[in-house]
N, C-alpha and C. Protein backbone atom coordinates (compact mmCIF):
# COMPACT_ATOMS: atom_id res chain seq x y z
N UNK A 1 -197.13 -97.97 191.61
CA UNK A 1 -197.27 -97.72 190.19
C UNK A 1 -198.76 -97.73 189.85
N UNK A 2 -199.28 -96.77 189.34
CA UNK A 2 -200.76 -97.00 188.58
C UNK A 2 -201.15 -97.67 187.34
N UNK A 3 -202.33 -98.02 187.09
CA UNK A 3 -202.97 -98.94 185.87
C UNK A 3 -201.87 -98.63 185.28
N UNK A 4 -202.22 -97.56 184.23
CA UNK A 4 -201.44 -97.63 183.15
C UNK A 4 -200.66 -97.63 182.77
N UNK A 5 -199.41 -97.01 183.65
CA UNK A 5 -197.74 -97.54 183.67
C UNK A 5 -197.36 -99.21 184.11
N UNK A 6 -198.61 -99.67 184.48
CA UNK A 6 -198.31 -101.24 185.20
C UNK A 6 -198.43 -102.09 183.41
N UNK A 7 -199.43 -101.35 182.93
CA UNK A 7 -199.71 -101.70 181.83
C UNK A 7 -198.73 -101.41 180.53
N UNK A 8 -198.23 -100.59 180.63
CA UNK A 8 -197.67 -100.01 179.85
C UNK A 8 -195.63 -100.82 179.89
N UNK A 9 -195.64 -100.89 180.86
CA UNK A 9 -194.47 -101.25 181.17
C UNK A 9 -194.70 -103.61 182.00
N UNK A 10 -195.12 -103.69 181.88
CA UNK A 10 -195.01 -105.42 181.91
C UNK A 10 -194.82 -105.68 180.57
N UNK A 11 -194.10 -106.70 181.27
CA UNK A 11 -193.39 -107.51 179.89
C UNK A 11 -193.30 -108.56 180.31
N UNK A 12 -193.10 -109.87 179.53
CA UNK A 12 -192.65 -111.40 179.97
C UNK A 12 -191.20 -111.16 180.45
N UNK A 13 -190.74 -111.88 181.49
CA UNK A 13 -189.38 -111.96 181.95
C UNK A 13 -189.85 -113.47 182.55
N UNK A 14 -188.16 -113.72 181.74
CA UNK A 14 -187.99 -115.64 181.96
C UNK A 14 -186.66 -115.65 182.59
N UNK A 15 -186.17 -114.66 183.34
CA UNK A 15 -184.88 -115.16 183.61
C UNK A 15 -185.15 -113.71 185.07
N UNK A 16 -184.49 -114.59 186.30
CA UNK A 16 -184.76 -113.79 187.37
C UNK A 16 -183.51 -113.92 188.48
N UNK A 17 -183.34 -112.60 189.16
CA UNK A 17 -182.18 -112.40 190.41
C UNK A 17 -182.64 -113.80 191.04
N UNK A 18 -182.04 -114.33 192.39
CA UNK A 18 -182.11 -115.07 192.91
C UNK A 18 -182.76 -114.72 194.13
N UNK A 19 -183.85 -114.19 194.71
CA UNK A 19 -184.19 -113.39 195.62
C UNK A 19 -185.30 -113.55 195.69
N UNK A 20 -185.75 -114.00 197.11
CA UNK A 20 -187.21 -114.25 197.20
C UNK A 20 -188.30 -113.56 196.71
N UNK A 21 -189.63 -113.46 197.65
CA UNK A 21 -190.26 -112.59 196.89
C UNK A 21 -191.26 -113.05 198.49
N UNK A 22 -191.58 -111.62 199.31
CA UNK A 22 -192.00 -111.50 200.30
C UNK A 22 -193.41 -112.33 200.40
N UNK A 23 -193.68 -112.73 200.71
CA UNK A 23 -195.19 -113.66 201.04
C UNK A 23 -196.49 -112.85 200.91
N UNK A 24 -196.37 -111.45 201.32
CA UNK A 24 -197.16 -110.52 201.89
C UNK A 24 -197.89 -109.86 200.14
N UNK A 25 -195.89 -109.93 199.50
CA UNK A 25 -196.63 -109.06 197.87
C UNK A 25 -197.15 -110.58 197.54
N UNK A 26 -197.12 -111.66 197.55
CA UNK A 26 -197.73 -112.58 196.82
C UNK A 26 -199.14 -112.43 197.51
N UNK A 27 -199.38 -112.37 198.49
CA UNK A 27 -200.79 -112.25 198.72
C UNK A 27 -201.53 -111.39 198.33
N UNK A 28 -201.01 -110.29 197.96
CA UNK A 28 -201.47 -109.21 197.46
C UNK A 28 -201.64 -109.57 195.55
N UNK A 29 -200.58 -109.91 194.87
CA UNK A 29 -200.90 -110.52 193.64
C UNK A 29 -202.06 -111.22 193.25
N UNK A 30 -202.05 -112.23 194.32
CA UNK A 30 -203.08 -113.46 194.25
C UNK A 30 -204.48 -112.76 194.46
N UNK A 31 -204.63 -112.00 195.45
CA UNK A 31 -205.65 -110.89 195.43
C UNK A 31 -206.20 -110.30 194.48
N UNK A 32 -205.35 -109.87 193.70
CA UNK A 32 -205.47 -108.92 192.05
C UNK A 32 -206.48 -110.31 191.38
N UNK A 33 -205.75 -111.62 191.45
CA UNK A 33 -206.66 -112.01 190.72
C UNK A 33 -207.66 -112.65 191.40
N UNK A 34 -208.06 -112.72 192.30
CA UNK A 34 -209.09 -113.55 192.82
C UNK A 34 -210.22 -112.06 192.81
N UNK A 35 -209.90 -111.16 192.52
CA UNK A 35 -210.98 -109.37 192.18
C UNK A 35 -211.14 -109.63 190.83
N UNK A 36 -210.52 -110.50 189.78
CA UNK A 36 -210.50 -110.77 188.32
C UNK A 36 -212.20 -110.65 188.10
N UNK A 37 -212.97 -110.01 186.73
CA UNK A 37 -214.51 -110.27 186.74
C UNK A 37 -214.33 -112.35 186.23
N UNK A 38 -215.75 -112.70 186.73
CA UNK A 38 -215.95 -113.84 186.43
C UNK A 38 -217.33 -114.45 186.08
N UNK A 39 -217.62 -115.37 185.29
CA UNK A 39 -218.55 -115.07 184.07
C UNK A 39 -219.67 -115.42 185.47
N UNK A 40 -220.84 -114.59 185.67
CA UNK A 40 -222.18 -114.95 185.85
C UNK A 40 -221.25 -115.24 188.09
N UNK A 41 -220.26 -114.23 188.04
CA UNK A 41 -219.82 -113.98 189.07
C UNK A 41 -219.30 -115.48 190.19
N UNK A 42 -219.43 -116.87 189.43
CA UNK A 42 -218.83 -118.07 189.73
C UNK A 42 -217.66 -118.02 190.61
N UNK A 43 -217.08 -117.55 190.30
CA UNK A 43 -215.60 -117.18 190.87
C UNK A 43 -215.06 -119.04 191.18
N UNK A 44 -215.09 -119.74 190.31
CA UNK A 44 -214.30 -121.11 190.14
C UNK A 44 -213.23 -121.09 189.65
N UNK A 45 -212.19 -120.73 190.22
CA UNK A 45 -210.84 -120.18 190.33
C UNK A 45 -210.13 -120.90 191.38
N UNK A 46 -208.84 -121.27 191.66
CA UNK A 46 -208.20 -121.21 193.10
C UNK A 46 -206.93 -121.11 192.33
N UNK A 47 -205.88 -120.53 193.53
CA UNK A 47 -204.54 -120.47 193.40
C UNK A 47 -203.62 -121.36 194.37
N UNK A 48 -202.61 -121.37 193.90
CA UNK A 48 -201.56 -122.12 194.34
C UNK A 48 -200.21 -121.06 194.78
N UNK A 49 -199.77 -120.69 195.58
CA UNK A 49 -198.45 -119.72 196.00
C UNK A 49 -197.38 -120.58 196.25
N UNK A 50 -196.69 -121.06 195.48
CA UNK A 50 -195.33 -121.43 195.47
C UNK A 50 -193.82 -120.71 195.57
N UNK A 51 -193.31 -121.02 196.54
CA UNK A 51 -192.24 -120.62 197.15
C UNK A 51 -191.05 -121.40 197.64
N UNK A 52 -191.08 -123.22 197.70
CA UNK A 52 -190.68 -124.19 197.77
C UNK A 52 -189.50 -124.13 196.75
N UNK A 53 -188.17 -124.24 196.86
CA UNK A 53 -187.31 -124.13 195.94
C UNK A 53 -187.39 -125.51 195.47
N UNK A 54 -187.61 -126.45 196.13
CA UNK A 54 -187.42 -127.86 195.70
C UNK A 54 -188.75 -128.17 194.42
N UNK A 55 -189.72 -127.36 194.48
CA UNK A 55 -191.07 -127.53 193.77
C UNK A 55 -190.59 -127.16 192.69
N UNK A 56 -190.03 -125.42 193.11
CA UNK A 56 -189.69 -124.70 191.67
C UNK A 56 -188.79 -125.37 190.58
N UNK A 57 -188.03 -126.07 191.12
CA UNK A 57 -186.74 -126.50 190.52
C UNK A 57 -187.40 -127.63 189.46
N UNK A 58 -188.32 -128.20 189.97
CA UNK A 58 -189.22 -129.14 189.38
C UNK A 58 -189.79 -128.95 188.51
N UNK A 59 -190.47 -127.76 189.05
CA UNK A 59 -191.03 -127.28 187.38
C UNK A 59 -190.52 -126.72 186.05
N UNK A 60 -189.01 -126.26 186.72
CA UNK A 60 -188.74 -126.07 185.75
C UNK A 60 -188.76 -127.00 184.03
N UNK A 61 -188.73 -128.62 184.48
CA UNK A 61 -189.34 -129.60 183.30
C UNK A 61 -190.18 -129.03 182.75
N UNK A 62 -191.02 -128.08 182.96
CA UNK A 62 -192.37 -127.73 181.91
C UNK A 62 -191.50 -126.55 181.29
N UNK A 63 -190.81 -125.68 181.74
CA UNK A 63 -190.61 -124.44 181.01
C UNK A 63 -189.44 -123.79 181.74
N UNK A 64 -188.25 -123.77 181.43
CA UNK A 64 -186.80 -123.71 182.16
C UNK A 64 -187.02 -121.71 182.78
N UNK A 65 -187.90 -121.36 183.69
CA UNK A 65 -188.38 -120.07 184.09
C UNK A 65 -188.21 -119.94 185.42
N UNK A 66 -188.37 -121.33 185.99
CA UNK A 66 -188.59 -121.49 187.34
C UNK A 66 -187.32 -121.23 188.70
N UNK A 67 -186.39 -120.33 188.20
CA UNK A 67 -185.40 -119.66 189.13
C UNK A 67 -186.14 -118.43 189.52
N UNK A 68 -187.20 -118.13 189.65
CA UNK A 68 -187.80 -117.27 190.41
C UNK A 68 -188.19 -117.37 191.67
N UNK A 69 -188.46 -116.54 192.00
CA UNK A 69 -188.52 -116.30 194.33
C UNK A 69 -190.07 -116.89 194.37
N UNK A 70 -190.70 -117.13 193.40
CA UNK A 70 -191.86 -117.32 193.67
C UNK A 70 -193.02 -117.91 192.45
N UNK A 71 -193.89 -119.08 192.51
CA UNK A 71 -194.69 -119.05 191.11
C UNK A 71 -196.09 -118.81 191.87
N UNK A 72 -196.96 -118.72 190.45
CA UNK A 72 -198.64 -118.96 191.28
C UNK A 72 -199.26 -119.98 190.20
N UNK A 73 -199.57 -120.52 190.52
CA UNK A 73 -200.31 -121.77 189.71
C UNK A 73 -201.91 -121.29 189.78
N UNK A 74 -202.78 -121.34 188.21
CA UNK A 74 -204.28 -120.81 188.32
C UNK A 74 -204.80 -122.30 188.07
N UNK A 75 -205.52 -122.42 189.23
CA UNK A 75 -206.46 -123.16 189.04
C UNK A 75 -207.82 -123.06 188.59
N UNK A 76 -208.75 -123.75 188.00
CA UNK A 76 -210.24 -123.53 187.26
C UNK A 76 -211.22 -124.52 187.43
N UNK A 77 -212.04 -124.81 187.74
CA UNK A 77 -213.29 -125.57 187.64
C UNK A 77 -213.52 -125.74 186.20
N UNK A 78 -213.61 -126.85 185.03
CA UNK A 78 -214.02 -126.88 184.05
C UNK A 78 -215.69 -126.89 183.82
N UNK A 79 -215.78 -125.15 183.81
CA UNK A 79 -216.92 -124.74 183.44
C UNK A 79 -217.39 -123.75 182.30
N UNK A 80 -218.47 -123.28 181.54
CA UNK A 80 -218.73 -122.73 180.65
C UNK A 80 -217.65 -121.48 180.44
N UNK A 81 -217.61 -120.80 181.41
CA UNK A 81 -216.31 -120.07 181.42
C UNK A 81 -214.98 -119.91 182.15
N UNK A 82 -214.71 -121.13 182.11
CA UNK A 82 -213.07 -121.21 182.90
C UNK A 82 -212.17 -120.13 181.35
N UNK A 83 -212.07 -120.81 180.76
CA UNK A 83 -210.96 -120.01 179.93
C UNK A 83 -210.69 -118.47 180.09
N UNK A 84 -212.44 -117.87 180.34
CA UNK A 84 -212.09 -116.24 180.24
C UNK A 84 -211.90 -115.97 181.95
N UNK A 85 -212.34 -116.68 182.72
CA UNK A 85 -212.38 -116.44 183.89
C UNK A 85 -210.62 -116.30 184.59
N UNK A 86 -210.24 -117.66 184.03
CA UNK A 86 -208.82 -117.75 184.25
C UNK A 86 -208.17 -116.55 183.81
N UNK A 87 -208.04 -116.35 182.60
CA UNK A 87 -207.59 -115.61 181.33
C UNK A 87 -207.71 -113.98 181.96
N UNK A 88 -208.55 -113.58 182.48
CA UNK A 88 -208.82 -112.22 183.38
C UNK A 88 -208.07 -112.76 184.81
N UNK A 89 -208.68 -113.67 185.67
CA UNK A 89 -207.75 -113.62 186.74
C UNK A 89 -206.14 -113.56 186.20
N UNK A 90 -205.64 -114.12 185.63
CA UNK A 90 -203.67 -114.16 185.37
C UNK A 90 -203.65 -112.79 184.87
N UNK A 91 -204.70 -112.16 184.14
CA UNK A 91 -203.64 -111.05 183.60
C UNK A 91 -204.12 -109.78 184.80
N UNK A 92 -204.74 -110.33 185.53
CA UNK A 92 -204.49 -109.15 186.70
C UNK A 92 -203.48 -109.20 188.05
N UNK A 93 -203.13 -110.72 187.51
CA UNK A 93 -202.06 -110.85 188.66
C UNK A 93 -200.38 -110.69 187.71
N UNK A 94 -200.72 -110.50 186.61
CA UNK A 94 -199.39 -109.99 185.82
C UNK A 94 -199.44 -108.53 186.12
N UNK A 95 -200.51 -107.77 185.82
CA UNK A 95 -200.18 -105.97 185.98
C UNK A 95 -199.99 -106.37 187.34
N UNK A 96 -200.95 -107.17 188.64
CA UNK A 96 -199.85 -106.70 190.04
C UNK A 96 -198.28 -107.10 190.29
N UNK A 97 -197.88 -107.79 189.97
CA UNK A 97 -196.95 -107.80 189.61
C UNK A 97 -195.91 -107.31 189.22
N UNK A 98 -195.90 -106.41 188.08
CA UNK A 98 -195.27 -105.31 187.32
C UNK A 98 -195.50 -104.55 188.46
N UNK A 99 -196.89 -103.63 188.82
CA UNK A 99 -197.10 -102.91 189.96
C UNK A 99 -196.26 -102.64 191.28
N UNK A 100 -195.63 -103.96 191.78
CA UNK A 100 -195.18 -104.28 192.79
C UNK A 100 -193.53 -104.32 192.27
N UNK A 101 -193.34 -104.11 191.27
CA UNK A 101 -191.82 -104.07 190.64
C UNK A 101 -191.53 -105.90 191.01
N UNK A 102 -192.47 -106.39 190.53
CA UNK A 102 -191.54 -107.65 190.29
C UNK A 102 -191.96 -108.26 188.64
N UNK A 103 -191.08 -109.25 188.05
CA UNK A 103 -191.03 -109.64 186.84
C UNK A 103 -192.14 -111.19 186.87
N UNK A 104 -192.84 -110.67 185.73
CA UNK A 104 -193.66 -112.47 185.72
C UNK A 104 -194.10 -112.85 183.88
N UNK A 105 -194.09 -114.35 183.70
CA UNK A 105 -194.80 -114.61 182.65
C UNK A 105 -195.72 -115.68 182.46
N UNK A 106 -196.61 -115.73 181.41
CA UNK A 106 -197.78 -116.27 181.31
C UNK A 106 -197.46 -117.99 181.23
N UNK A 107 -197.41 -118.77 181.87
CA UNK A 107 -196.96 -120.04 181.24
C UNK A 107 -197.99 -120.79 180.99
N UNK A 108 -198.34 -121.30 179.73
CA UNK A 108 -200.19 -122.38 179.71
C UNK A 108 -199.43 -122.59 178.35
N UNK A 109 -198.83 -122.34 177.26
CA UNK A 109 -198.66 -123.57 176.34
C UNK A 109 -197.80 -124.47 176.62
N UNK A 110 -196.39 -124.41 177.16
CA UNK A 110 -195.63 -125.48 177.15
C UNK A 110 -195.99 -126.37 178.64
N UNK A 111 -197.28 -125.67 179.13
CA UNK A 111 -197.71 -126.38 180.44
C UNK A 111 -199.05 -127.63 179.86
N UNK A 112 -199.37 -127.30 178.79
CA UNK A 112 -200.87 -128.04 178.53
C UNK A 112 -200.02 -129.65 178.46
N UNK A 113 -198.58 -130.10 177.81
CA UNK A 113 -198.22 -131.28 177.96
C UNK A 113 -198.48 -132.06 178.77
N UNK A 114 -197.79 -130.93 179.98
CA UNK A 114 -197.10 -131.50 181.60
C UNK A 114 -198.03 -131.31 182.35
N UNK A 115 -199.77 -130.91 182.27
CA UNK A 115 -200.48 -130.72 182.89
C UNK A 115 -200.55 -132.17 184.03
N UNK A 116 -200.93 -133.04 183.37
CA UNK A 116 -201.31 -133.85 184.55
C UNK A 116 -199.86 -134.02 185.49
N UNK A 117 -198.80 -133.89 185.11
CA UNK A 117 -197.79 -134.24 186.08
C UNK A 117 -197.75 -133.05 186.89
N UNK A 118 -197.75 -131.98 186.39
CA UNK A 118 -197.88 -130.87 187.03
C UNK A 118 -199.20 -130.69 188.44
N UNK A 119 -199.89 -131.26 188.00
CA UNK A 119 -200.90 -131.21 188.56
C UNK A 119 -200.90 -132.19 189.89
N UNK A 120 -200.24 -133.84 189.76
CA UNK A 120 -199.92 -134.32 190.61
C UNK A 120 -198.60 -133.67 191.57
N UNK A 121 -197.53 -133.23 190.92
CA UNK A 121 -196.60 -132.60 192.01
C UNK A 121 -197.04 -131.59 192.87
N UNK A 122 -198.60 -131.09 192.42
CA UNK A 122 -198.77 -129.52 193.44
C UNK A 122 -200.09 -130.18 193.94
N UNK A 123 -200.69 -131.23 193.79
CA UNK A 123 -201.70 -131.94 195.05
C UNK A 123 -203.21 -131.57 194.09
N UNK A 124 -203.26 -131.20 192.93
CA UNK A 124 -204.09 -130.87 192.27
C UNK A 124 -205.56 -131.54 192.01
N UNK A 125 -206.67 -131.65 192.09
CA UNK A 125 -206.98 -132.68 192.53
C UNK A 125 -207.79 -132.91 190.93
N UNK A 126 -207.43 -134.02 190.70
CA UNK A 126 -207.96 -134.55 188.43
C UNK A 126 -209.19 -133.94 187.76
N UNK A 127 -210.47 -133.82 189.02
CA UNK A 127 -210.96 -132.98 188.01
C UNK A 127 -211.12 -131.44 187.65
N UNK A 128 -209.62 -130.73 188.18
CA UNK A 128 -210.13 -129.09 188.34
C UNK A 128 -208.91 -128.97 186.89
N UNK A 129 -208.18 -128.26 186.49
CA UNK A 129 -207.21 -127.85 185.11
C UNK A 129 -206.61 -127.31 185.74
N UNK A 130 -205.72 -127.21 185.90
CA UNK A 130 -204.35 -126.06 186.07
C UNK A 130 -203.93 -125.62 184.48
N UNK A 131 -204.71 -124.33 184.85
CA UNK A 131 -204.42 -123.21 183.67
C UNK A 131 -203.06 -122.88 183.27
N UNK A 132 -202.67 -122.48 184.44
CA UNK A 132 -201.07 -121.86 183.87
C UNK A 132 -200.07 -121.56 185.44
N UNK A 133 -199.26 -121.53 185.02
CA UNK A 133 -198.16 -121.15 185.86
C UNK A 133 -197.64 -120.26 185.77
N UNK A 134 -197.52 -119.30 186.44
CA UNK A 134 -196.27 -118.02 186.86
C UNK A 134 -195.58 -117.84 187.20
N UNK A 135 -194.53 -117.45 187.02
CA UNK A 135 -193.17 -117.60 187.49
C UNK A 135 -193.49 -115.99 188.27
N UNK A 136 -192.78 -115.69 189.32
CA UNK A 136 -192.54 -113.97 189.93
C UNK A 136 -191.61 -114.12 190.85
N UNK A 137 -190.77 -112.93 190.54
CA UNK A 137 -189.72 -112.69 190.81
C UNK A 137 -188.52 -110.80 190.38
N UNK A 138 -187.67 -111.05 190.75
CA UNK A 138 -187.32 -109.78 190.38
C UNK A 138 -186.35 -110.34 189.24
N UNK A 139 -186.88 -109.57 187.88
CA UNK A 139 -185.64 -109.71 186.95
C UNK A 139 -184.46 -109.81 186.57
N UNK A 140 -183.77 -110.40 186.25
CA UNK A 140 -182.32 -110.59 186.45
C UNK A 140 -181.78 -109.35 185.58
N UNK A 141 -182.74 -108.61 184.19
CA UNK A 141 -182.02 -107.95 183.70
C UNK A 141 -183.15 -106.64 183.05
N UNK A 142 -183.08 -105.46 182.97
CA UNK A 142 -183.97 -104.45 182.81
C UNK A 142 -184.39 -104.98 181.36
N UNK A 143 -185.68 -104.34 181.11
CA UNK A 143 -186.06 -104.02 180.06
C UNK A 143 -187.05 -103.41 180.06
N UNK A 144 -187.96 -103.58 178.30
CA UNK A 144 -189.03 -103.16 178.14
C UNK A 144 -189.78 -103.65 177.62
N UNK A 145 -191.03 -103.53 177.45
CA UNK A 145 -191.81 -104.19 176.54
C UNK A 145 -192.08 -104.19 175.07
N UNK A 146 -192.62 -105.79 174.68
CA UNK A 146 -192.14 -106.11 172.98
C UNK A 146 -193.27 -105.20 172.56
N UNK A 147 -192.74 -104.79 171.40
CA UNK A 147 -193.39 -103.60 170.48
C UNK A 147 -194.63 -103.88 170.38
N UNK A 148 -195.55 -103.00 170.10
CA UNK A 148 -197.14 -102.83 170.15
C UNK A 148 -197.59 -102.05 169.15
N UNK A 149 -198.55 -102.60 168.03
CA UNK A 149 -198.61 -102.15 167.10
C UNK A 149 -199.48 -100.64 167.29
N UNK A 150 -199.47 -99.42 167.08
CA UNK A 150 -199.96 -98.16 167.28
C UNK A 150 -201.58 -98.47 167.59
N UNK A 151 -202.52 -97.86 168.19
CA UNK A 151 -203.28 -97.96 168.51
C UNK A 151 -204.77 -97.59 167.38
N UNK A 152 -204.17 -96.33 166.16
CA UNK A 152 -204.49 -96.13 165.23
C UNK A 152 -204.46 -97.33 164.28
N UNK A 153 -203.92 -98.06 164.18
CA UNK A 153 -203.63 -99.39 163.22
C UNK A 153 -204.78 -100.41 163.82
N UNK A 154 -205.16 -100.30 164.50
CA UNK A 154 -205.89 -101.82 165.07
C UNK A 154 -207.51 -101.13 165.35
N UNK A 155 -207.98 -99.87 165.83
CA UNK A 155 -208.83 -99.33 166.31
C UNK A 155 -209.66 -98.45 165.58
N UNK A 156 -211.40 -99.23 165.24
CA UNK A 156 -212.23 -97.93 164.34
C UNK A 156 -212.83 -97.38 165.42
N UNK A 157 -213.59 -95.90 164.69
CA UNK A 157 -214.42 -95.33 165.27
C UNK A 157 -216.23 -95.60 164.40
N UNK A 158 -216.79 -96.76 165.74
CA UNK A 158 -218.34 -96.94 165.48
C UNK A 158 -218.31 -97.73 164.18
N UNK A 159 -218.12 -98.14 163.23
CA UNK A 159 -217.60 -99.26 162.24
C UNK A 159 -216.37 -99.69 161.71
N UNK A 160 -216.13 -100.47 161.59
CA UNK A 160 -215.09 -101.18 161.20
C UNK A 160 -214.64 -100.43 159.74
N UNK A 161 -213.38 -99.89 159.97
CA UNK A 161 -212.66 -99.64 158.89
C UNK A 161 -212.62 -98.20 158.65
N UNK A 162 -213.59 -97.41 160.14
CA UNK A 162 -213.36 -95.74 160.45
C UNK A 162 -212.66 -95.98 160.96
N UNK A 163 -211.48 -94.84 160.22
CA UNK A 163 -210.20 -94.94 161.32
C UNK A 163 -210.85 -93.42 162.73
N UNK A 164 -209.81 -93.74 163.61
CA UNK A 164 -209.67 -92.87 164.75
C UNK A 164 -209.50 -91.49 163.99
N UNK A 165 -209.90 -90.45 164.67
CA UNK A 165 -209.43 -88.83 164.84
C UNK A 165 -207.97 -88.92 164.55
N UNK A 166 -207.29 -87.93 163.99
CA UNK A 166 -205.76 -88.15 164.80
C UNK A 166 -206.07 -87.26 166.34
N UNK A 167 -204.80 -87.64 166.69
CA UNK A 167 -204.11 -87.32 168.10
C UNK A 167 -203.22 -86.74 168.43
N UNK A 168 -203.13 -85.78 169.11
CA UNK A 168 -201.57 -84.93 169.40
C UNK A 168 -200.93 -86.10 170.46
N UNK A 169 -201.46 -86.91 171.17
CA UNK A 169 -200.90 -87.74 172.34
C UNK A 169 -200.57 -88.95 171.69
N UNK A 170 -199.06 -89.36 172.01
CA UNK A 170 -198.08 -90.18 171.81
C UNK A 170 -198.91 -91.30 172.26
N UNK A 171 -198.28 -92.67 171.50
CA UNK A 171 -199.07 -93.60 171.48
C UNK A 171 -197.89 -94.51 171.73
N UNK A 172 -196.85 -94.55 172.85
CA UNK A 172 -195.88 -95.26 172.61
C UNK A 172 -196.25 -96.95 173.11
């Protein structure tokens, strides 16, 4: 699948088949984001590839998602830019993801609670953050993605409050 259908078509999925998820596409995911840009090129990042059913099942306490073949846990160095650094690495391992036809979602609010426990069950070591968790896996049920407000509605041209040209090309 290319950029923009990867883009175009991901969506959050919280509910997944029961079916692993090959080792090989997770390395390849984890890849997507460890290529993420990172501020002043730091790259203070690490990941976690979870595949342990006994782990997953565990986590599910933070966010009932975790019947998936597979999570990735983002790890960060608390530095001037962990937030955007993280924040670009996950969402490039969400389009690979979609890419690879499997289902994933962003988990970091109902994780900021359970951070430190979370953090002790996966060997985390106290002073790095575990950003967020991912669930990936293949969806249990098709869909599409939640509505997106037109691109004309949100977007000037060169100041704020020029709207765009119109467009003969669909903006779905």
């Amino acid at each position: 699948m290319d950029l923009f259908s990867a883009i175009k078509n991901r969506r959050s999925v919280r509910l997944f088949q029961d079916k692993s998820v090959p080792l090989e596409d997770l390395k390849k995911i984890v890849d997507a984001g460890r290529l993420a840009p990172s501020g002043y090129n730091l790259q203070k990042r690490e990941f976690i590839i979870i595949t342990d059913k006994s782990i997953l099942l565990r986590l599910n306490d933070i966010q009932p998602v975790f019947d998936a073949g597979a999570a990735i846990a983002v790890i960060v160095e608390k530095t001037k830019y962990a937030i955007e650094d993280a924040s670009a690495a996950v969402e490039n391992i969400l389009l690979a993801a979609t890419a690879l036809g499997y289902g994933s979602c962003w988990i970091e609010g109902t994780l900021i609670p359970h951070e430190k426990w979370a953090k002790e069950l996966l060997g985390i070591p106290k002073e790095k953050k575990l950003f967020a968790l991912i669930p990936i896996g293949v969806p249990l049920t098709s869909g599409e993605q939640a509505p997106k407000k037109r691109l004309e509605e949100i977007t000037y041209l060169n100041l704020y409050g020029v709207k765009l040209p119109q467009s003969t090309q669909t903006n779905d």
